[in-house]
N, C-alpha and C. Protein backbone atom coordinates (compact mmCIF):
# COMPACT_ATOMS: atom_id res chain seq x y z
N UNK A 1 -24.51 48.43 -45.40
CA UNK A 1 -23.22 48.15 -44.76
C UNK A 1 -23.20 48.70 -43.33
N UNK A 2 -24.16 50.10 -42.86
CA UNK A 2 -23.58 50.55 -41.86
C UNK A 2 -25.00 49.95 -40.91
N UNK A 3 -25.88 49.23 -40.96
CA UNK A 3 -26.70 48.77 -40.60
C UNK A 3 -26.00 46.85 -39.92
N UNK A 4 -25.39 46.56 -40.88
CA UNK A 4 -24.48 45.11 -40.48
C UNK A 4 -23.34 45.34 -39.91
N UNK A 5 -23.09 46.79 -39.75
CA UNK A 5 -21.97 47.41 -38.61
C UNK A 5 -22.24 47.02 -37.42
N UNK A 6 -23.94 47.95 -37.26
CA UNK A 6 -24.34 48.06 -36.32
C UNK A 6 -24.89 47.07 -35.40
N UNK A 7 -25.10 45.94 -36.35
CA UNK A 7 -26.11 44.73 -35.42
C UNK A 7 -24.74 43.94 -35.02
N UNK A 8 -23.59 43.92 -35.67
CA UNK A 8 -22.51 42.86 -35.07
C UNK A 8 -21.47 43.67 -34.13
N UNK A 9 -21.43 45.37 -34.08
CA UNK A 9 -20.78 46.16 -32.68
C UNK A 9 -21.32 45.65 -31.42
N UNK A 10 -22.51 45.55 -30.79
CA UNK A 10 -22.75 45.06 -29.65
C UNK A 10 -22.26 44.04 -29.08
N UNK A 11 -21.74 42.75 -30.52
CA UNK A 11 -21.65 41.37 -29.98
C UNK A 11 -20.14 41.86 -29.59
N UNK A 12 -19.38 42.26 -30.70
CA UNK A 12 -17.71 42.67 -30.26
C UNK A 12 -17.32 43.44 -29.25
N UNK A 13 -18.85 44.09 -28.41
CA UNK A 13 -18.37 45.01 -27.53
C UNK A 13 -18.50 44.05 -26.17
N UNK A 14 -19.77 43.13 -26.21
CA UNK A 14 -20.23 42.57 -25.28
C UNK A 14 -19.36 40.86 -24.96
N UNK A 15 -18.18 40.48 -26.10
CA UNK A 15 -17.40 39.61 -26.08
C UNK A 15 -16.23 39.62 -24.94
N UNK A 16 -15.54 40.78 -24.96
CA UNK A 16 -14.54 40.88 -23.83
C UNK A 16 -15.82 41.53 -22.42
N UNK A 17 -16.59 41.66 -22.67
CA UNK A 17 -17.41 42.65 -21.37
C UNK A 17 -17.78 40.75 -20.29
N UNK A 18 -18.33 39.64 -21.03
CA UNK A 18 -18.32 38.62 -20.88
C UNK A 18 -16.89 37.87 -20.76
N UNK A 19 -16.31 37.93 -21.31
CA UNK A 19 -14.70 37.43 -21.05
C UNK A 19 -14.43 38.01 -19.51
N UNK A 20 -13.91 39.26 -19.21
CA UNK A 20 -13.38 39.82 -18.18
C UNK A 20 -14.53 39.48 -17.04
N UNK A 21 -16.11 39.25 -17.26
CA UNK A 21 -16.68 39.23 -16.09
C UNK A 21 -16.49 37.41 -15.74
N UNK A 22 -16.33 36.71 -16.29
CA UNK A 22 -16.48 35.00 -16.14
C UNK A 22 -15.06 34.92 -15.93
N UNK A 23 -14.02 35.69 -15.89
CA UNK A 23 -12.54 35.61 -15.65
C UNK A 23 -12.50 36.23 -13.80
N UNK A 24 -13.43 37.36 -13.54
CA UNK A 24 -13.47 38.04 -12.65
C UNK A 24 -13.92 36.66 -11.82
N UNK A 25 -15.00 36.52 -11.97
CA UNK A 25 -15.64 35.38 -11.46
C UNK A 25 -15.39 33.92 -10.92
N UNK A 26 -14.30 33.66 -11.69
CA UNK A 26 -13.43 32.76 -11.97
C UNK A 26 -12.20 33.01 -10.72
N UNK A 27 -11.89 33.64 -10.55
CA UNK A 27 -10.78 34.41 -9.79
C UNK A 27 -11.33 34.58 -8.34
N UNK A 28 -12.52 35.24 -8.39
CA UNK A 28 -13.06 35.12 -7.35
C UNK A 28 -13.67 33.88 -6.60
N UNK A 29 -13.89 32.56 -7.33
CA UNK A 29 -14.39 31.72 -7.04
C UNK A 29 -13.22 30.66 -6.33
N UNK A 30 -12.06 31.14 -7.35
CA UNK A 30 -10.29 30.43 -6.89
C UNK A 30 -10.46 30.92 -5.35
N UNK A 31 -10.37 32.65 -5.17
CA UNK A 31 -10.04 33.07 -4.11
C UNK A 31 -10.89 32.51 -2.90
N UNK A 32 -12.15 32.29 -2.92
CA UNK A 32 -12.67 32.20 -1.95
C UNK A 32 -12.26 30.45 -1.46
N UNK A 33 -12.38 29.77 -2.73
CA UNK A 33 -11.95 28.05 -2.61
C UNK A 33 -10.87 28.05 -1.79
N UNK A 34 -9.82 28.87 -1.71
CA UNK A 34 -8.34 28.89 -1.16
C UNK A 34 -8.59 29.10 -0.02
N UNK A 35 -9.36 30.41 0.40
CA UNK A 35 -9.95 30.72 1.81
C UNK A 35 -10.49 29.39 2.72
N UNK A 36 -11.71 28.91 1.79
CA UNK A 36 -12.26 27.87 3.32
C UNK A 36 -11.46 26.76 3.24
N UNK A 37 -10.18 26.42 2.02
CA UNK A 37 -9.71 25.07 2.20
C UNK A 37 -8.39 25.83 3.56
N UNK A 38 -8.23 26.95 3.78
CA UNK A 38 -7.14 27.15 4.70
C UNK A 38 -8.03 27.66 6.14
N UNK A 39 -9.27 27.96 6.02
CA UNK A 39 -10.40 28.11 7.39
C UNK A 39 -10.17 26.69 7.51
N UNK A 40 -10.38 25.39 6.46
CA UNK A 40 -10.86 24.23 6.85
C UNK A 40 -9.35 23.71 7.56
N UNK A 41 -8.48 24.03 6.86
CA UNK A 41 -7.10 23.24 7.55
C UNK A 41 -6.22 23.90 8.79
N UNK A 42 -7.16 24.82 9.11
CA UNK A 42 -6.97 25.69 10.43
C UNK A 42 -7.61 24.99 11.46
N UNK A 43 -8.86 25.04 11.67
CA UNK A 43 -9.85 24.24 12.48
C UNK A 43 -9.40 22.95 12.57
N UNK A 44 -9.00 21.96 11.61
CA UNK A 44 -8.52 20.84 11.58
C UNK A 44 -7.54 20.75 12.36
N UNK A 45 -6.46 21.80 12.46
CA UNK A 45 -5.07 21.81 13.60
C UNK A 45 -5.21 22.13 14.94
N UNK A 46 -6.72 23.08 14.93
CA UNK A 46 -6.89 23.10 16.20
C UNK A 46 -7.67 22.23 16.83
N UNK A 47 -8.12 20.77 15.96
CA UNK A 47 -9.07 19.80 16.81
C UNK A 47 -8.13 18.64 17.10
N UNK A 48 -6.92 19.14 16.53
CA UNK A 48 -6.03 17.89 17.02
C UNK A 48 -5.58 17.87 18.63
């Protein structure tokens, strides 16, 4: 029993450790998308 503890703790530990980093990631990938679409619609106002 404490052997089938042990081999399925890593996955339950490493489930949210993967959640929060592909959420981080995720967030960060929003943030930066937001950035060059407002670099891009900056430059755009100043080529008018």
């Amino acid at each position: 029993m404490t052997t089938n503890l042990a081999i399925h703790t890593p996955s339950i530990v490493l489930l949210p450790v993967v959640a929060v980093g592909s959420g981080l990631g995720m967030i960060a990938y929003g943030t930066y998308g937001i950035i060059e679409g407002f670099k891009n619609s900056i430059e755009a106002s100043q080529f008018r």
